[in-house]
PDB file of N, CA and C in Angstrom:
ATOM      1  N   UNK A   1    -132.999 105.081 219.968  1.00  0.00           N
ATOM      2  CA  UNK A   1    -132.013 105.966 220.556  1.00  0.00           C
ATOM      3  C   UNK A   1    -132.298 107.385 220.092  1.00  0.00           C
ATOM      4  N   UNK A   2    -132.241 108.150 220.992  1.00  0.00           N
ATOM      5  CA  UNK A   2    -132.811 109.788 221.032  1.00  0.00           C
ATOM      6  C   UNK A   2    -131.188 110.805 220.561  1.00  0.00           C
ATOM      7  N   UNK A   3    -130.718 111.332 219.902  1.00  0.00           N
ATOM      8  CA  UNK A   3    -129.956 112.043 219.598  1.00  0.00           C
ATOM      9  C   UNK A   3    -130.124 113.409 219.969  1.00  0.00           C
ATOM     10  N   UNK A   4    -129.318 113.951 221.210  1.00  0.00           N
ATOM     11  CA  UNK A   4    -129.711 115.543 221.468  1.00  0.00           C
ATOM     12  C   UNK A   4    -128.304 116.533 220.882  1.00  0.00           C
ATOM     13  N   UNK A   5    -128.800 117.043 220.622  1.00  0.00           N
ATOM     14  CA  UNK A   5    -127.729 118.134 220.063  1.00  0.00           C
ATOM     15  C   UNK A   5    -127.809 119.913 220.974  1.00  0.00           C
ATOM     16  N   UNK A   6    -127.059 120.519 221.105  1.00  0.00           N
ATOM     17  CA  UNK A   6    -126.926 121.340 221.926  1.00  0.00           C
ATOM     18  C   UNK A   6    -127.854 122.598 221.067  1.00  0.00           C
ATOM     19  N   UNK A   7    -129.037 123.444 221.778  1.00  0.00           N
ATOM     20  CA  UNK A   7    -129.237 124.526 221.013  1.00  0.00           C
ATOM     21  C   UNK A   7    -128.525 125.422 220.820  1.00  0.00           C
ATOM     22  N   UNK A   8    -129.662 126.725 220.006  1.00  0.00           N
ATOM     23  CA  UNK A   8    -128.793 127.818 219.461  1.00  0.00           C
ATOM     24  C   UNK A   8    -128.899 128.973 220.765  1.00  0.00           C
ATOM     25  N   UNK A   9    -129.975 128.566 221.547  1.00  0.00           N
ATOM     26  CA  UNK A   9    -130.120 129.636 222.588  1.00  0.00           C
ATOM     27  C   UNK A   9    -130.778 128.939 223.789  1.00  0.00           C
ATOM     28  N   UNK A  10    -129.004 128.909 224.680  1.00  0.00           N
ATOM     29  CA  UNK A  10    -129.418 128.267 225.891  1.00  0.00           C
ATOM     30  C   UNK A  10    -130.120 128.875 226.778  1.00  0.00           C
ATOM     31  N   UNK A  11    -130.392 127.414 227.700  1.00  0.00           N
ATOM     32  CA  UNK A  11    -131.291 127.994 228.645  1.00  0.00           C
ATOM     33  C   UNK A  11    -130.960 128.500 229.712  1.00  0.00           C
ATOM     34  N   UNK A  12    -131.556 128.990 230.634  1.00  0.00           N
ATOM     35  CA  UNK A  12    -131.170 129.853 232.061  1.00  0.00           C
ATOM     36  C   UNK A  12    -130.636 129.515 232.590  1.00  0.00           C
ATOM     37  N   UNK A  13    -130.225 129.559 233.974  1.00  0.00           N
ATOM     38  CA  UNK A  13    -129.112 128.905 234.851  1.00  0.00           C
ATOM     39  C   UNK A  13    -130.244 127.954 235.483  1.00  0.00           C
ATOM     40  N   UNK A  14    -131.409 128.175 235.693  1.00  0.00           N
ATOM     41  CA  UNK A  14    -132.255 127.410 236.704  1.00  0.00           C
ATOM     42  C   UNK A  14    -133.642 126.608 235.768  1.00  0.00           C
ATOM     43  N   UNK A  15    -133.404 126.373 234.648  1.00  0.00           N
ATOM     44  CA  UNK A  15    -133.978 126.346 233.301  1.00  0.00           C
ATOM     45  C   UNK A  15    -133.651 124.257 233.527  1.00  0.00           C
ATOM     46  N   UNK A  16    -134.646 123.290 233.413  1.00  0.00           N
ATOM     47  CA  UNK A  16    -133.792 122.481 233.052  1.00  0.00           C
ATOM     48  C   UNK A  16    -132.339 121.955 231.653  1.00  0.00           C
ATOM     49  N   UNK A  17    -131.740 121.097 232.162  1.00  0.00           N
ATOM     50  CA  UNK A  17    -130.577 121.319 230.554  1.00  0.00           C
ATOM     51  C   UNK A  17    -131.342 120.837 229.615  1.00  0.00           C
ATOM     52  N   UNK A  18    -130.826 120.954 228.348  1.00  0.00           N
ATOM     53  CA  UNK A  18    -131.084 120.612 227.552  1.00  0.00           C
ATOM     54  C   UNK A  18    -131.290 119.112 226.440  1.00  0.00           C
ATOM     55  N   UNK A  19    -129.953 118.578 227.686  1.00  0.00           N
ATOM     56  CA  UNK A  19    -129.797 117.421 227.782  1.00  0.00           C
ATOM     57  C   UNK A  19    -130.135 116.302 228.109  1.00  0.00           C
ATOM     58  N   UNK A  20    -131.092 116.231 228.537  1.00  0.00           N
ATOM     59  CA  UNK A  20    -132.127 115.601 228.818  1.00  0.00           C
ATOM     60  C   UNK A  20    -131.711 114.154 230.144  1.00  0.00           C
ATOM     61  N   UNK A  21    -130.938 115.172 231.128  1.00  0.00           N
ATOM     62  CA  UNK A  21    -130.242 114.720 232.640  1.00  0.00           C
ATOM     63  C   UNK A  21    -131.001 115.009 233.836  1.00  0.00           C
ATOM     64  N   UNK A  22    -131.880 115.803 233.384  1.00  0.00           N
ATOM     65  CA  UNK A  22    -133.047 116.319 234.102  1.00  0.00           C
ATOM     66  C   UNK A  22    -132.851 117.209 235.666  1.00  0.00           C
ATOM     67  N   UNK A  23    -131.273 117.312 235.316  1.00  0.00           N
ATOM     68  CA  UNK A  23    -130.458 117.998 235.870  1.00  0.00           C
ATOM     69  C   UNK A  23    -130.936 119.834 235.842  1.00  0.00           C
ATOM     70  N   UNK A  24    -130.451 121.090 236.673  1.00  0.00           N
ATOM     71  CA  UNK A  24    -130.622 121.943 236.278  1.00  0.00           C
ATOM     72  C   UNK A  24    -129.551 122.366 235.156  1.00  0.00           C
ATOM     73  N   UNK A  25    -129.561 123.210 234.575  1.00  0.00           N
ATOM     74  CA  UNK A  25    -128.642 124.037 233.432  1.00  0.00           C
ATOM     75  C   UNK A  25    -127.132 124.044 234.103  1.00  0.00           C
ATOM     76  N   UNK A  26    -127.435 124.730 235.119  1.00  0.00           N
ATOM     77  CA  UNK A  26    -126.016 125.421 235.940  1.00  0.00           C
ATOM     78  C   UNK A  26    -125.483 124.153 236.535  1.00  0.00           C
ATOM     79  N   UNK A  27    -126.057 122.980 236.931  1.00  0.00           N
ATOM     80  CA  UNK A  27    -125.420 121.984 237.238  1.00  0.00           C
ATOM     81  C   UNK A  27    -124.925 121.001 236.239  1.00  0.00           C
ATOM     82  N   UNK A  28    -125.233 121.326 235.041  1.00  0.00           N
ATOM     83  CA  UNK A  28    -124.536 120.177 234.000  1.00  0.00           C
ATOM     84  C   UNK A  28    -123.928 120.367 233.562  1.00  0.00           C
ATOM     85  N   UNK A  29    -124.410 121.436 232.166  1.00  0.00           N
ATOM     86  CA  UNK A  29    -123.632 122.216 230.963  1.00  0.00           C
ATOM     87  C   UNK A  29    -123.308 123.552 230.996  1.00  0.00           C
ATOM     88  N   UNK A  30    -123.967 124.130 232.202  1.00  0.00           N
ATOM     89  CA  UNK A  30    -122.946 125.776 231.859  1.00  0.00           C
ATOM     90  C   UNK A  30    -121.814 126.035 232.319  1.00  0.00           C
ATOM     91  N   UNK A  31    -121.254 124.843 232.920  1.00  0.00           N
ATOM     92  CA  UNK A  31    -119.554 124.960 233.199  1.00  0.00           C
ATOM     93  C   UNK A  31    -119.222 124.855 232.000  1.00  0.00           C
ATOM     94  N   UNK A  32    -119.436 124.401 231.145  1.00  0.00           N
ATOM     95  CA  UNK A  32    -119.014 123.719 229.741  1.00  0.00           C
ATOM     96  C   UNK A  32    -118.817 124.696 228.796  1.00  0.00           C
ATOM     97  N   UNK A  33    -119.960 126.554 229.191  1.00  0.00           N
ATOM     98  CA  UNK A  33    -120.347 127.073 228.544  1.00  0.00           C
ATOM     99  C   UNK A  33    -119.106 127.635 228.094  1.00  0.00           C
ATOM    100  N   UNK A  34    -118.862 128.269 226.650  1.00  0.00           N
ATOM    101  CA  UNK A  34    -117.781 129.207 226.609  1.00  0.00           C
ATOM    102  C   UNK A  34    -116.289 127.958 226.179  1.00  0.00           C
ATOM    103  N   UNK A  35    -116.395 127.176 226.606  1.00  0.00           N
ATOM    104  CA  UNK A  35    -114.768 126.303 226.305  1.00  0.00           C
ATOM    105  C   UNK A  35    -114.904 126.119 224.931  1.00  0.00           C
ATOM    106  N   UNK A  36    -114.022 126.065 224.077  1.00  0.00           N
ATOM    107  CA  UNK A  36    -113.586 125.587 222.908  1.00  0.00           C
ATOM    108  C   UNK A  36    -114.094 124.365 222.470  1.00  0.00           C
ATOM    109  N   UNK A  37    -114.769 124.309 221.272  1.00  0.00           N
ATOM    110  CA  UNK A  37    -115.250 122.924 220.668  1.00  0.00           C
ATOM    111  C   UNK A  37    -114.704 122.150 219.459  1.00  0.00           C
ATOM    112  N   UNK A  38    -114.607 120.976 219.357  1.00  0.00           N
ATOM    113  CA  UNK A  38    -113.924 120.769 218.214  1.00  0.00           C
ATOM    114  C   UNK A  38    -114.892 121.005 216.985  1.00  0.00           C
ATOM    115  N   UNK A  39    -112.824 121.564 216.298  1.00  0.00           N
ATOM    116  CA  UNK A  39    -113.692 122.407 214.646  1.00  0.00           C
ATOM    117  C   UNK A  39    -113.447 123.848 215.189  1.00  0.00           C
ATOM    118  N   UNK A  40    -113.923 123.958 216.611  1.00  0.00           N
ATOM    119  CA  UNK A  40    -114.095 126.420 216.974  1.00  0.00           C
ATOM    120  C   UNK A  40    -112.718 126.741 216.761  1.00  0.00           C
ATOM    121  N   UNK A  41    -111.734 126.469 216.497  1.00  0.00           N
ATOM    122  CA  UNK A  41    -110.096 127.205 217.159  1.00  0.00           C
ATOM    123  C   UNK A  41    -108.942 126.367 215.915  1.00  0.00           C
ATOM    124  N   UNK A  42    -108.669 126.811 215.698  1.00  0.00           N
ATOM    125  CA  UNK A  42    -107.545 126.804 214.397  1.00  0.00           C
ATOM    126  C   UNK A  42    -106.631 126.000 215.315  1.00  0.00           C
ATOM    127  N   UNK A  43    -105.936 124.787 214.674  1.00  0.00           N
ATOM    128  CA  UNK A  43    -104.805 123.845 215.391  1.00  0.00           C
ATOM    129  C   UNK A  43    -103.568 124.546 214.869  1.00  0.00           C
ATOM    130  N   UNK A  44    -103.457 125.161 214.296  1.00  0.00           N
ATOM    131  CA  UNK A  44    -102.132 125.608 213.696  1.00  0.00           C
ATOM    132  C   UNK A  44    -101.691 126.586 214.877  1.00  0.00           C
ATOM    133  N   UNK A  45    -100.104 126.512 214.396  1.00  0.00           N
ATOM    134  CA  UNK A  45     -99.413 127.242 215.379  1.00  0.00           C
ATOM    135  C   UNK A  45     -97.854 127.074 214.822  1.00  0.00           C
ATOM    136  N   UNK A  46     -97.276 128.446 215.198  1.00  0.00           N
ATOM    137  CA  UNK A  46     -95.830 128.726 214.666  1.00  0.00           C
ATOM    138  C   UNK A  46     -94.583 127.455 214.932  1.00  0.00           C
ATOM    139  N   UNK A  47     -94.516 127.153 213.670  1.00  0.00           N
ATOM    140  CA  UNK A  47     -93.156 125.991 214.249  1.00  0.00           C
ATOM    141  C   UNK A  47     -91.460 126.667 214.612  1.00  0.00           C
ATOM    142  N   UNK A  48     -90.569 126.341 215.513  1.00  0.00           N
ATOM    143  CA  UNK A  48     -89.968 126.896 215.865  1.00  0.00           C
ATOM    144  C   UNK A  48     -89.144 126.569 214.492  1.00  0.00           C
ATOM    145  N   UNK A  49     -87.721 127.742 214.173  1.00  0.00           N
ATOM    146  CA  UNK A  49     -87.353 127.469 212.990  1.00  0.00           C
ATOM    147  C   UNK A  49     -86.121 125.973 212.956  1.00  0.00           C
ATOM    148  N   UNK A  50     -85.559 125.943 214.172  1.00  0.00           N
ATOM    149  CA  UNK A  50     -85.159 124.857 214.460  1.00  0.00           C
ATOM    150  C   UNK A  50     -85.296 123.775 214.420  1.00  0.00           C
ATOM    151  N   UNK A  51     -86.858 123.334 213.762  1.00  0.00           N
ATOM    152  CA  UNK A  51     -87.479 121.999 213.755  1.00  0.00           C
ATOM    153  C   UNK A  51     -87.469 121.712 212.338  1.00  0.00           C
ATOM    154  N   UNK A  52     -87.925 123.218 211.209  1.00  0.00           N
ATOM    155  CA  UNK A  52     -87.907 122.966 209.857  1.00  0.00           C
ATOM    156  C   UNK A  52     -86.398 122.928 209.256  1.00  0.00           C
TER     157      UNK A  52
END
């Protein structure tokens, strides 16, 4: 079993992915590009005082 992990510098829009879907870039993973990953974005958030 082959383990792919995402690089540090993607490829083009017309580049195959990286992923090895043999798909182009723009058709797999660059919708993906830019969204939040788990671990990127702090879960915390203000509790209303009504709850504490």
């Amino acid at each position: 079993m082959t383990i792919t992990t995402q690089p540090h510098v993607l490829p083009s829009a017309n580049d195959l992915c990286w992923c090895g879907s043999g798909r182009k870039f723009k058709r797999c993973h660059k919708p993906l590009e830019g969204r939040v990953q788990a671990g990127a974005g702090s879960p915390r958030r203000n509790v209303p005082a009504q709850i504490i």
